[in-house]
Each structure stands twice: as structure tokens, then as C-alpha cells.
C-alpha atoms as a PDB file:
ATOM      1  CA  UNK A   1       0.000   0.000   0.000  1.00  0.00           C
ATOM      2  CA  UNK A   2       2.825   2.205   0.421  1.00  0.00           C
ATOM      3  CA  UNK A   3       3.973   4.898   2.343  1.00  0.00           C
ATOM      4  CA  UNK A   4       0.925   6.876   3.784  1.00  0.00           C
ATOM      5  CA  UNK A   5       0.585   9.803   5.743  1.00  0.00           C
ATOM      6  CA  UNK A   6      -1.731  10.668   9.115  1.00  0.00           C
ATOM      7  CA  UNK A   7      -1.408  12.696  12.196  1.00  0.00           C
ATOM      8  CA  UNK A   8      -1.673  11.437  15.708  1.00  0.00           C
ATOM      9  CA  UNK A   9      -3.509  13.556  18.317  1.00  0.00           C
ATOM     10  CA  UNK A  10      -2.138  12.078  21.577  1.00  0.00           C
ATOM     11  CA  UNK A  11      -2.989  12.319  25.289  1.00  0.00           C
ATOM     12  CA  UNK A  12      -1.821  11.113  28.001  1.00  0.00           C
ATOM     13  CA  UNK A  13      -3.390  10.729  31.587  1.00  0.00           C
ATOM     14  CA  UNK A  14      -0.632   9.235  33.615  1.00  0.00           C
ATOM     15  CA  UNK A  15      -0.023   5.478  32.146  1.00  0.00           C
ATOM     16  CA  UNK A  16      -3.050   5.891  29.426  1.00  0.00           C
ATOM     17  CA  UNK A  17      -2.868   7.072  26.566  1.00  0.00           C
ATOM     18  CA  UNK A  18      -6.309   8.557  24.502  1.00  0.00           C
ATOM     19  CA  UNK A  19      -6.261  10.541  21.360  1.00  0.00           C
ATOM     20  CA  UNK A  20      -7.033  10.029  17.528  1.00  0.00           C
ATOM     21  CA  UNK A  21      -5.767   8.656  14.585  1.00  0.00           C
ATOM     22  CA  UNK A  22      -6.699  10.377  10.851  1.00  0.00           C
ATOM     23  CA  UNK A  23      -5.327   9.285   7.776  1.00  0.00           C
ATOM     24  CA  UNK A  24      -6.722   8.618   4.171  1.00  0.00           C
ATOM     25  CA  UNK A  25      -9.991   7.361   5.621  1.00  0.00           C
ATOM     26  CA  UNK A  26     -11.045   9.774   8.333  1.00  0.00           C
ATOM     27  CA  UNK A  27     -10.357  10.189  12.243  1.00  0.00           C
ATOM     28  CA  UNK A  28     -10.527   7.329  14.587  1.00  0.00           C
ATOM     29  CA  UNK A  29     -10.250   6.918  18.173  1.00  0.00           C
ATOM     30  CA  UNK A  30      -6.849   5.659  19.786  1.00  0.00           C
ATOM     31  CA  UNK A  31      -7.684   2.477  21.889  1.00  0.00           C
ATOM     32  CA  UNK A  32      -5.924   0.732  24.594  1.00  0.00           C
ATOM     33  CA  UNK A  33      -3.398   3.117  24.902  1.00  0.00           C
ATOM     34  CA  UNK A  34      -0.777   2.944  27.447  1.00  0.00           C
ATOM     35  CA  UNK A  35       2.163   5.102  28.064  1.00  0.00           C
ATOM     36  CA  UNK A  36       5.753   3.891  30.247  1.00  0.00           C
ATOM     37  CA  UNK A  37       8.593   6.187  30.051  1.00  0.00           C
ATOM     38  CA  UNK A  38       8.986   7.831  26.586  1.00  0.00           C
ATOM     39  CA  UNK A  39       7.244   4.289  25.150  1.00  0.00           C
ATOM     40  CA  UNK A  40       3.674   3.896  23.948  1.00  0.00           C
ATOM     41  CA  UNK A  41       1.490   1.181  22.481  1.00  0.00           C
ATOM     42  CA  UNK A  42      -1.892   1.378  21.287  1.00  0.00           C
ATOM     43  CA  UNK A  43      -4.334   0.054  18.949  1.00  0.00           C
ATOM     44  CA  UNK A  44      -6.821   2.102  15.713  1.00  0.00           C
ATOM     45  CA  UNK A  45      -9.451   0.320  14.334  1.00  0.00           C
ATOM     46  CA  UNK A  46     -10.257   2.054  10.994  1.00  0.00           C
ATOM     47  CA  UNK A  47     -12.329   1.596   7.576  1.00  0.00           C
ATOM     48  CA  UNK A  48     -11.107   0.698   4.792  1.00  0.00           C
ATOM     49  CA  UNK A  49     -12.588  -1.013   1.132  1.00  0.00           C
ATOM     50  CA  UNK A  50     -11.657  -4.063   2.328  1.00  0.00           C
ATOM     51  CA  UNK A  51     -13.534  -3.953   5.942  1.00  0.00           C
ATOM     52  CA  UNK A  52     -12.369  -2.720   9.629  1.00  0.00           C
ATOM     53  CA  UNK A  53      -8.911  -2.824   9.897  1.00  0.00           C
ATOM     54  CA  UNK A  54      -7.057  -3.370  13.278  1.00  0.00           C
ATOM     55  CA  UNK A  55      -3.755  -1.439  13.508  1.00  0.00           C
ATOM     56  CA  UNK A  56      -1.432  -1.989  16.461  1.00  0.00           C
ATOM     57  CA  UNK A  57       1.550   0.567  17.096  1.00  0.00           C
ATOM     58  CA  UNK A  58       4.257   0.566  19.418  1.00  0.00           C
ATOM     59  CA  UNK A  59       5.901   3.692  19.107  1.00  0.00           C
ATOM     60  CA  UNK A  60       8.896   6.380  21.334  1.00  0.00           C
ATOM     61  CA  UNK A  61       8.845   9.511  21.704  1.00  0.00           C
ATOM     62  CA  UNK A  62      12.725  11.418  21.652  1.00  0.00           C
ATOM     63  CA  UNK A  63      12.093  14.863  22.061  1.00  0.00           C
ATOM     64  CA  UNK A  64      10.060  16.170  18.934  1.00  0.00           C
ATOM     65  CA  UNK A  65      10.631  12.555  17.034  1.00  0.00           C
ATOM     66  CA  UNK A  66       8.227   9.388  17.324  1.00  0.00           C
ATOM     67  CA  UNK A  67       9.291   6.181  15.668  1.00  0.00           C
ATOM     68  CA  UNK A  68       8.089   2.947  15.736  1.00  0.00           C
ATOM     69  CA  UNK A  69       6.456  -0.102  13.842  1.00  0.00           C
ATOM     70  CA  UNK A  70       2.709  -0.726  13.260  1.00  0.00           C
ATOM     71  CA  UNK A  71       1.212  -3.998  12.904  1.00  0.00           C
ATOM     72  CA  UNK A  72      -1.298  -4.958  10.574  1.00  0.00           C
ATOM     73  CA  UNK A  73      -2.970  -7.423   8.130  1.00  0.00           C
ATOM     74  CA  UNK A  74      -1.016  -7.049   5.644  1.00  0.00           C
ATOM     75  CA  UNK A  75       2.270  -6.958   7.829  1.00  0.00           C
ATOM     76  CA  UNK A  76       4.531  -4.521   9.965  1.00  0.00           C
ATOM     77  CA  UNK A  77       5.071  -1.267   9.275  1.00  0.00           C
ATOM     78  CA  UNK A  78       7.559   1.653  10.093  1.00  0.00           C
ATOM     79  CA  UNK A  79       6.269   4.424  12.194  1.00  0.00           C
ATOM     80  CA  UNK A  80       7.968   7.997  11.688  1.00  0.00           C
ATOM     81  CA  UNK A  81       6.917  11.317  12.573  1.00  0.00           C
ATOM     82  CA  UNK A  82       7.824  14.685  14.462  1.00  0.00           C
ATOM     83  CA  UNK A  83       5.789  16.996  16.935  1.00  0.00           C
ATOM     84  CA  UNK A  84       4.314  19.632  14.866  1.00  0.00           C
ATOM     85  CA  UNK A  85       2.255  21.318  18.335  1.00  0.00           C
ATOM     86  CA  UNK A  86       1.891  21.113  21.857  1.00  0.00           C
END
């Protein structure tokens, strides 16, 4: 599917993390979030032509950078972004 762009709204309220995800097909909610240390993981369930699909990240946070890989149906992905608020 290639390389796609989205932006992450994240919160966090001691070890959870809330938030949203948006990307090509709209804004979902961040689920199951949970924050320790600079680490986060987290799931987005999202549309897409195929059906729901269940994406699983596990991400770090180093100052303004976030990297990390995503899980999904069709296999894992690289996560990699920068603060652009907040």
C-alpha cells in the first residue's frame, strides 16, 4: 500500500494514553493506549474497502521525534513522525 501519511492527536493521563488517529480514511479513536517512560502502544481500528482494519503501534517519543512499527494485516510497518504542536 505504500507509504501513507496521518497525524496522531495524543494524550496522556498518567499510564493511558487517549487521542485520535486520521489518515486517508477519516479520524478514529486511539484504543488501549498505554504510556511507560517515553514508550507507547496502542491500537486504531479504521475503515477501509476491504472492511475494519485493526492497527497496532508501538511507538517512542525522543524529544520532537516518534518512531516505531505498526502492525497490521497485511504486515509490519515503520512508524515515523515529528511533533508539529503542543
Amino acid at each position: 500500500m505504500g507509504t501513507q501519511s496521518g497525524t496522531l492527536v495524543l494524550k496522556t493521563d498518567g499510564a493511558t494514553l487517549t487521542g485520535t488517529s486520521e489518515g486517508l480514511t477519516g479520524v478514529d479513536p486511539i484504543r488501549n493506549g498505554k504510556v511507560k517512560g517515553n514508550a507507547f502502544e496502542a491500537t486504531v481500528e479504521t475503515k477501509s474497502p476491504m472492511g475494519p482494519l485493526k492497527v497496532a503501534m508501538k511507538c517512542k517519543v525522543e524529544g520532537d521525534t516518534l518512531t516505531g512499527q505498526a502492525t497490521t494485516p497485511f504486515g509490519p510497518a515503520p512508524i515515523k513522525g515529528k511533533r508539529i504542536s503542543g
